[in-house]
C-alpha atoms as a PDB file:
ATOM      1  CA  UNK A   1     -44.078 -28.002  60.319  1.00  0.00           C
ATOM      2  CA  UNK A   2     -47.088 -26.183  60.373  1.00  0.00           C
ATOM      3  CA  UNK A   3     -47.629 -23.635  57.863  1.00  0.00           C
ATOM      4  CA  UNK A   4     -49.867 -20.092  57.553  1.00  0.00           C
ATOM      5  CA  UNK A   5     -51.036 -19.286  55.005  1.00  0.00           C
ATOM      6  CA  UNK A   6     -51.046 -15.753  54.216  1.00  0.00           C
ATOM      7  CA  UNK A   7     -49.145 -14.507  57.126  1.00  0.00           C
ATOM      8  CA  UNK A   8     -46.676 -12.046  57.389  1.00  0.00           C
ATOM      9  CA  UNK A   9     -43.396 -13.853  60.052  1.00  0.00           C
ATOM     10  CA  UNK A  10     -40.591 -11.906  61.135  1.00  0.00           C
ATOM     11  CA  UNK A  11     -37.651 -14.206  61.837  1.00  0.00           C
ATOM     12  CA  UNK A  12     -34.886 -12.956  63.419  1.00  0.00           C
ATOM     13  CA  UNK A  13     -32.089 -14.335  63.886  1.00  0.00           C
ATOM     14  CA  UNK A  14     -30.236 -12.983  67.131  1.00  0.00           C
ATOM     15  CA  UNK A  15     -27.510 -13.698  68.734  1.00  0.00           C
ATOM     16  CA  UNK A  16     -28.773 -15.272  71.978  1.00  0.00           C
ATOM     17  CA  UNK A  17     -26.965 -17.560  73.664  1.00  0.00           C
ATOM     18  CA  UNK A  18     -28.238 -20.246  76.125  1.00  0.00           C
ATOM     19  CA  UNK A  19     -26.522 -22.799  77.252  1.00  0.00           C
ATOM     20  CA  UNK A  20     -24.576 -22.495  74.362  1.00  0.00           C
ATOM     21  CA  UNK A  21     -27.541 -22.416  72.177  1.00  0.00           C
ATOM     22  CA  UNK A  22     -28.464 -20.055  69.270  1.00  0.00           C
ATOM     23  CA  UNK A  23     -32.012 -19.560  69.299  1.00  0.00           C
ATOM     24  CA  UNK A  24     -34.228 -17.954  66.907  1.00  0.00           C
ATOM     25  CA  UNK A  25     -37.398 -16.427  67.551  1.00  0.00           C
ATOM     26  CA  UNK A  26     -40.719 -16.048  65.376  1.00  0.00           C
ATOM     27  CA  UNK A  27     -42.982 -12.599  65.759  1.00  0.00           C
ATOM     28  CA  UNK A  28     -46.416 -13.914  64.073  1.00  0.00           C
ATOM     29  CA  UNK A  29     -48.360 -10.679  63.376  1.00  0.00           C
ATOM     30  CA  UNK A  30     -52.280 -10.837  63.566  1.00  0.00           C
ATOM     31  CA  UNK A  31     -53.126 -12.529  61.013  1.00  0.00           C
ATOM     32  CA  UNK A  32     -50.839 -15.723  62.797  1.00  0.00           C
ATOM     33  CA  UNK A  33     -52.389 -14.950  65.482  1.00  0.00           C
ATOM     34  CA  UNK A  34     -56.268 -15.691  64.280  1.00  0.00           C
ATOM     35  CA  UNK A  35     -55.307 -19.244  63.275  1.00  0.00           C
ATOM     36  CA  UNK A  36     -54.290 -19.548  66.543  1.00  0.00           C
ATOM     37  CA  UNK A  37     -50.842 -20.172  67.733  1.00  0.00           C
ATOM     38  CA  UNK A  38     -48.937 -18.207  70.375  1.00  0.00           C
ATOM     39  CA  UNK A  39     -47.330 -14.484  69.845  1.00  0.00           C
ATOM     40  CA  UNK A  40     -43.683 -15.620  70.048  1.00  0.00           C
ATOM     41  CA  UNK A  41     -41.916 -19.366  69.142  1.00  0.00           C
ATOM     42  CA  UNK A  42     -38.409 -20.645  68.862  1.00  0.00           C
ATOM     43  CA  UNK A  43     -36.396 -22.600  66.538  1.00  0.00           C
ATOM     44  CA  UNK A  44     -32.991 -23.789  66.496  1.00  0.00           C
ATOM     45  CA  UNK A  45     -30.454 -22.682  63.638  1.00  0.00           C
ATOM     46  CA  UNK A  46     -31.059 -25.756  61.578  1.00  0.00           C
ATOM     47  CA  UNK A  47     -34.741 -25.283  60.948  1.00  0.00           C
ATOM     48  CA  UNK A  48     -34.272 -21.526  59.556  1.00  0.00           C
ATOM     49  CA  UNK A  49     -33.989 -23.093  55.855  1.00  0.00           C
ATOM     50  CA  UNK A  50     -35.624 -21.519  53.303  1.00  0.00           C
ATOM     51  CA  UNK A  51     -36.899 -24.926  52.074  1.00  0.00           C
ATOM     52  CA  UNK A  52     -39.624 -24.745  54.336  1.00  0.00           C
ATOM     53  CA  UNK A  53     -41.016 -21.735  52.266  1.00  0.00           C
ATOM     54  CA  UNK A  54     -40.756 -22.423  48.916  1.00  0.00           C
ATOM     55  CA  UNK A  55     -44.099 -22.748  46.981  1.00  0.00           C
ATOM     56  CA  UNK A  56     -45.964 -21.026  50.527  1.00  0.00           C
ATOM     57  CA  UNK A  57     -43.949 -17.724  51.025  1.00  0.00           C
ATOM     58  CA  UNK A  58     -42.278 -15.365  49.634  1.00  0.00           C
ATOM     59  CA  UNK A  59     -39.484 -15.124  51.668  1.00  0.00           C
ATOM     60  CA  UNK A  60     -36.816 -11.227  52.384  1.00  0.00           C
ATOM     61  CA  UNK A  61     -33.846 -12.186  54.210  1.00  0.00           C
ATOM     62  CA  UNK A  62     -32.558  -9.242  55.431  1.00  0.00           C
ATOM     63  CA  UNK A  63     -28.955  -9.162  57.187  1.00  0.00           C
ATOM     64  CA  UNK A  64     -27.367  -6.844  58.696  1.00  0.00           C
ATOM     65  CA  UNK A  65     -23.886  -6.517  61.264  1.00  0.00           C
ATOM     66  CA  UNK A  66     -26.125  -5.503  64.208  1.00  0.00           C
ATOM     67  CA  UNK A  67     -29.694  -4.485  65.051  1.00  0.00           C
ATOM     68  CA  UNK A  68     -29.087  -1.421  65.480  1.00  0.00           C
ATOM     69  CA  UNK A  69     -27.458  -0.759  62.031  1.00  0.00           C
ATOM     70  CA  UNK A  70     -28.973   2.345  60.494  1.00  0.00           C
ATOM     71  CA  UNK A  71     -30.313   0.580  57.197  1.00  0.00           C
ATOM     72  CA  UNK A  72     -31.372  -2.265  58.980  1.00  0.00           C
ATOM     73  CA  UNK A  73     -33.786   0.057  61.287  1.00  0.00           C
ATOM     74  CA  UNK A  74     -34.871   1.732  58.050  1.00  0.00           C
ATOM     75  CA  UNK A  75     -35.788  -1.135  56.277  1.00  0.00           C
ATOM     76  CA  UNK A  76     -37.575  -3.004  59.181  1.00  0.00           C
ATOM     77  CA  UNK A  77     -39.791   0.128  59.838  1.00  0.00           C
ATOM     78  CA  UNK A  78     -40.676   0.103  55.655  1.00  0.00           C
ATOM     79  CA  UNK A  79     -41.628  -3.265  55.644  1.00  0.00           C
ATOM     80  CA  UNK A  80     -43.767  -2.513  58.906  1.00  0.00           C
ATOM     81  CA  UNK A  81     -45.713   0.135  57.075  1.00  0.00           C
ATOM     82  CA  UNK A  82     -46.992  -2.362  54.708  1.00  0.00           C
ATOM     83  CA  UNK A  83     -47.919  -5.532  56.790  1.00  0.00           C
ATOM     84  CA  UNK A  84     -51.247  -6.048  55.413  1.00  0.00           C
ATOM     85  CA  UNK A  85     -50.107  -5.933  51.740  1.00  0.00           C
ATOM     86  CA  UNK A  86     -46.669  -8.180  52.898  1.00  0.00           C
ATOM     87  CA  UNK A  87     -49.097 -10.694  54.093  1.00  0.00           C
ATOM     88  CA  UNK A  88     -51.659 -10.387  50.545  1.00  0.00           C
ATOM     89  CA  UNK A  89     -48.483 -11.147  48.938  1.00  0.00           C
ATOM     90  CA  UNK A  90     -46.854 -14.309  51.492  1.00  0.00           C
ATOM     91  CA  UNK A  91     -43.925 -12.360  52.558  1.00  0.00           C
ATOM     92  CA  UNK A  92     -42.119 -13.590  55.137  1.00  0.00           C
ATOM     93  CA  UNK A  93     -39.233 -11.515  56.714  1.00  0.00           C
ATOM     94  CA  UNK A  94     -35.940 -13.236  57.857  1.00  0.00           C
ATOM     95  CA  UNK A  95     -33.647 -11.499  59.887  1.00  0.00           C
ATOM     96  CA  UNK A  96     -30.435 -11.816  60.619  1.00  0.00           C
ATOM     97  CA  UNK A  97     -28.551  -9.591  62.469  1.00  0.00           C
ATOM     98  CA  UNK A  98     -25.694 -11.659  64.215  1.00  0.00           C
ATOM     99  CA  UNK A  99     -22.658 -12.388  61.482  1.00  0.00           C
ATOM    100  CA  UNK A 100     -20.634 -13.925  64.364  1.00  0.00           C
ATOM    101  CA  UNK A 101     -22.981 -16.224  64.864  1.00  0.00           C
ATOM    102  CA  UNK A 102     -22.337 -17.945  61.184  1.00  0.00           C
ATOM    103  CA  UNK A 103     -26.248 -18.836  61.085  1.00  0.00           C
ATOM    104  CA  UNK A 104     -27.448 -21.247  58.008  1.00  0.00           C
ATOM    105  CA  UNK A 105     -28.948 -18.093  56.028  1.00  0.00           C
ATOM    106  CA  UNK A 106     -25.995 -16.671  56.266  1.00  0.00           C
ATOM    107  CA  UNK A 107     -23.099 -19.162  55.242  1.00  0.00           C
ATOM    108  CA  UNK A 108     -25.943 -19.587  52.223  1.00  0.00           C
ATOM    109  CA  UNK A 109     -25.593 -16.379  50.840  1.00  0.00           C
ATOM    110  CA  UNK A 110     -22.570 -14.763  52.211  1.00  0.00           C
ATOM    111  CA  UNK A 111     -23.491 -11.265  52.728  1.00  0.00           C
ATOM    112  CA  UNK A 112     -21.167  -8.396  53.343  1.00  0.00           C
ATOM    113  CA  UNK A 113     -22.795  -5.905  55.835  1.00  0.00           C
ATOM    114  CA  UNK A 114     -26.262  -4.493  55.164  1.00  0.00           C
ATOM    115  CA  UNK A 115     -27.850  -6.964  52.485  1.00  0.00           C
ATOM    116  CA  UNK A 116     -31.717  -7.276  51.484  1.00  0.00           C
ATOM    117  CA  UNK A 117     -32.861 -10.157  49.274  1.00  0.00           C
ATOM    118  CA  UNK A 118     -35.862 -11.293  47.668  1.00  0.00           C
ATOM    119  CA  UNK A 119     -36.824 -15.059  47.213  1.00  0.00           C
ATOM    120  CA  UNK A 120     -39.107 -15.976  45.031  1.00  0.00           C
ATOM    121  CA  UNK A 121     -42.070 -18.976  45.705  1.00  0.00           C
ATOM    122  CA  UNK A 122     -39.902 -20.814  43.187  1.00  0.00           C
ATOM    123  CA  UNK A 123     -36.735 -20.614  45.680  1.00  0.00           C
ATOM    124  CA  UNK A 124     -35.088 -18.414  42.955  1.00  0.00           C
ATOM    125  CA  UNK A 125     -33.188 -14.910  43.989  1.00  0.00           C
ATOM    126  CA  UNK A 126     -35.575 -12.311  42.389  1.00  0.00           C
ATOM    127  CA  UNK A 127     -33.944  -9.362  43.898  1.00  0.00           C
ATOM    128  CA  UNK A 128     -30.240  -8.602  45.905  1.00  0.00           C
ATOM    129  CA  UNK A 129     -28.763  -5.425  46.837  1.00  0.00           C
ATOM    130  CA  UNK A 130     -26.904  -3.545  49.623  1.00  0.00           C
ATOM    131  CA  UNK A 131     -29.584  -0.901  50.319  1.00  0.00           C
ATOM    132  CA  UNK A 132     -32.614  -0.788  52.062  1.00  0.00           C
ATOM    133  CA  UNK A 133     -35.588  -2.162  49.470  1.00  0.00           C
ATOM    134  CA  UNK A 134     -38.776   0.327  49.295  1.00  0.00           C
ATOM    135  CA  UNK A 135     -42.112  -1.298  50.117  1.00  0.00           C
ATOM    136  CA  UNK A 136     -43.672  -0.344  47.197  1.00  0.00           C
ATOM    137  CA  UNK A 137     -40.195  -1.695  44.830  1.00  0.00           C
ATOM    138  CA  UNK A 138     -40.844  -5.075  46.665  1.00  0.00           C
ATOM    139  CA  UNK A 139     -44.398  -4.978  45.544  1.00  0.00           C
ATOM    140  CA  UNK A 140     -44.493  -3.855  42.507  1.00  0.00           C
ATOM    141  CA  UNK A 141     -41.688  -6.388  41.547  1.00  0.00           C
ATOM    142  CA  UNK A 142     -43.647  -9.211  43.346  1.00  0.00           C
ATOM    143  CA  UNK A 143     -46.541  -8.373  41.094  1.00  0.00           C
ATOM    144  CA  UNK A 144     -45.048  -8.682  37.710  1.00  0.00           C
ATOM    145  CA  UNK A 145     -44.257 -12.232  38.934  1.00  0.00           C
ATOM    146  CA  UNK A 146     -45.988 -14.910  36.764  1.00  0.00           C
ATOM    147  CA  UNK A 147     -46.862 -16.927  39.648  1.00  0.00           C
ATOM    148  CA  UNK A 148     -48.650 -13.462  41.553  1.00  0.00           C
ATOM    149  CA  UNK A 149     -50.567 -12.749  38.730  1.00  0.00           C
ATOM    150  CA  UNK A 150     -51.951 -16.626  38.037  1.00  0.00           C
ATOM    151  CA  UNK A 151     -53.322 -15.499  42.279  1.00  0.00           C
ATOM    152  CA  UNK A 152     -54.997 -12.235  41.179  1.00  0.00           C
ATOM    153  CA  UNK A 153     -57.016 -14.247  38.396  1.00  0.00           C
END
């Protein structure tokens, strides 16, 4: 796997079915874009784990019962407001939005409803709770991280 390096992802994790197939589908923002690889990609369930991330990204995992769930809407739009300092920092966003579908995130952490959680580099849970994170909470608790401020040195 190929990784970016700062770049903000959006992975959500939908319940579309294909031939019987959950897919998932990446959103690479601009700064994916420059390094050049394609708008949109998908992966299957099994590649989604946060593995791949630790020591590159940062990763949220938010989940929520449907995409249209009012705190999931809210906290989409918050982290939208603040791409360019998600992607100083390399936050990715993981998404998942289907419960039914039982997806690997999911049966990791075992939210209930609306859930928002904060990995660190290290793979360690820095932050968990059951409302809708501000953008500048996320950052300002992303900056008192050891590992952030050995980067702003």
């Amino acid at each position: 796997m190929k990784y970016l390096l700062p770049t903000q992802v959006y992975l959500s994790h939908n319940a579309v079915m294909a031939s019987g197939m959950l897919v998932l589908s990446l959103l690479f923002y601009s700064s994916a874009l420059t390094a050049g690889t394609t708008m949109f990609d998908s992966l299957p369930p099994d590649t989604a784990s946060l593995e791949q991330y630790q020591w590159h990204n940062r990763p949220v995992i938010v989940f929520a019962p449907s995409e249209k769930d009012a705190d999931y809407v809210r906290q989409i739009a918050m982290l939208e407001q603040s791409k360019a300092d998600l992607a100083d920092r390399d936050i990715i966003v993981l998404s998942d939005t289907s419960p039914a579908a039982s997806g690997q995130l999911r049966s990791q952490f075992k939210p209930d409803g609306f859930e928002v959680i904060l990995v660190g580099k290290d793979g360690g849970v820095k932050i968990r709770q059951k409302t809708p994170l501000t953008s500048e909470d996320l950052l300002s608790t992303i900056d008192r991280m050891p590992m952030r401020k050995a980067n702003l040195r």
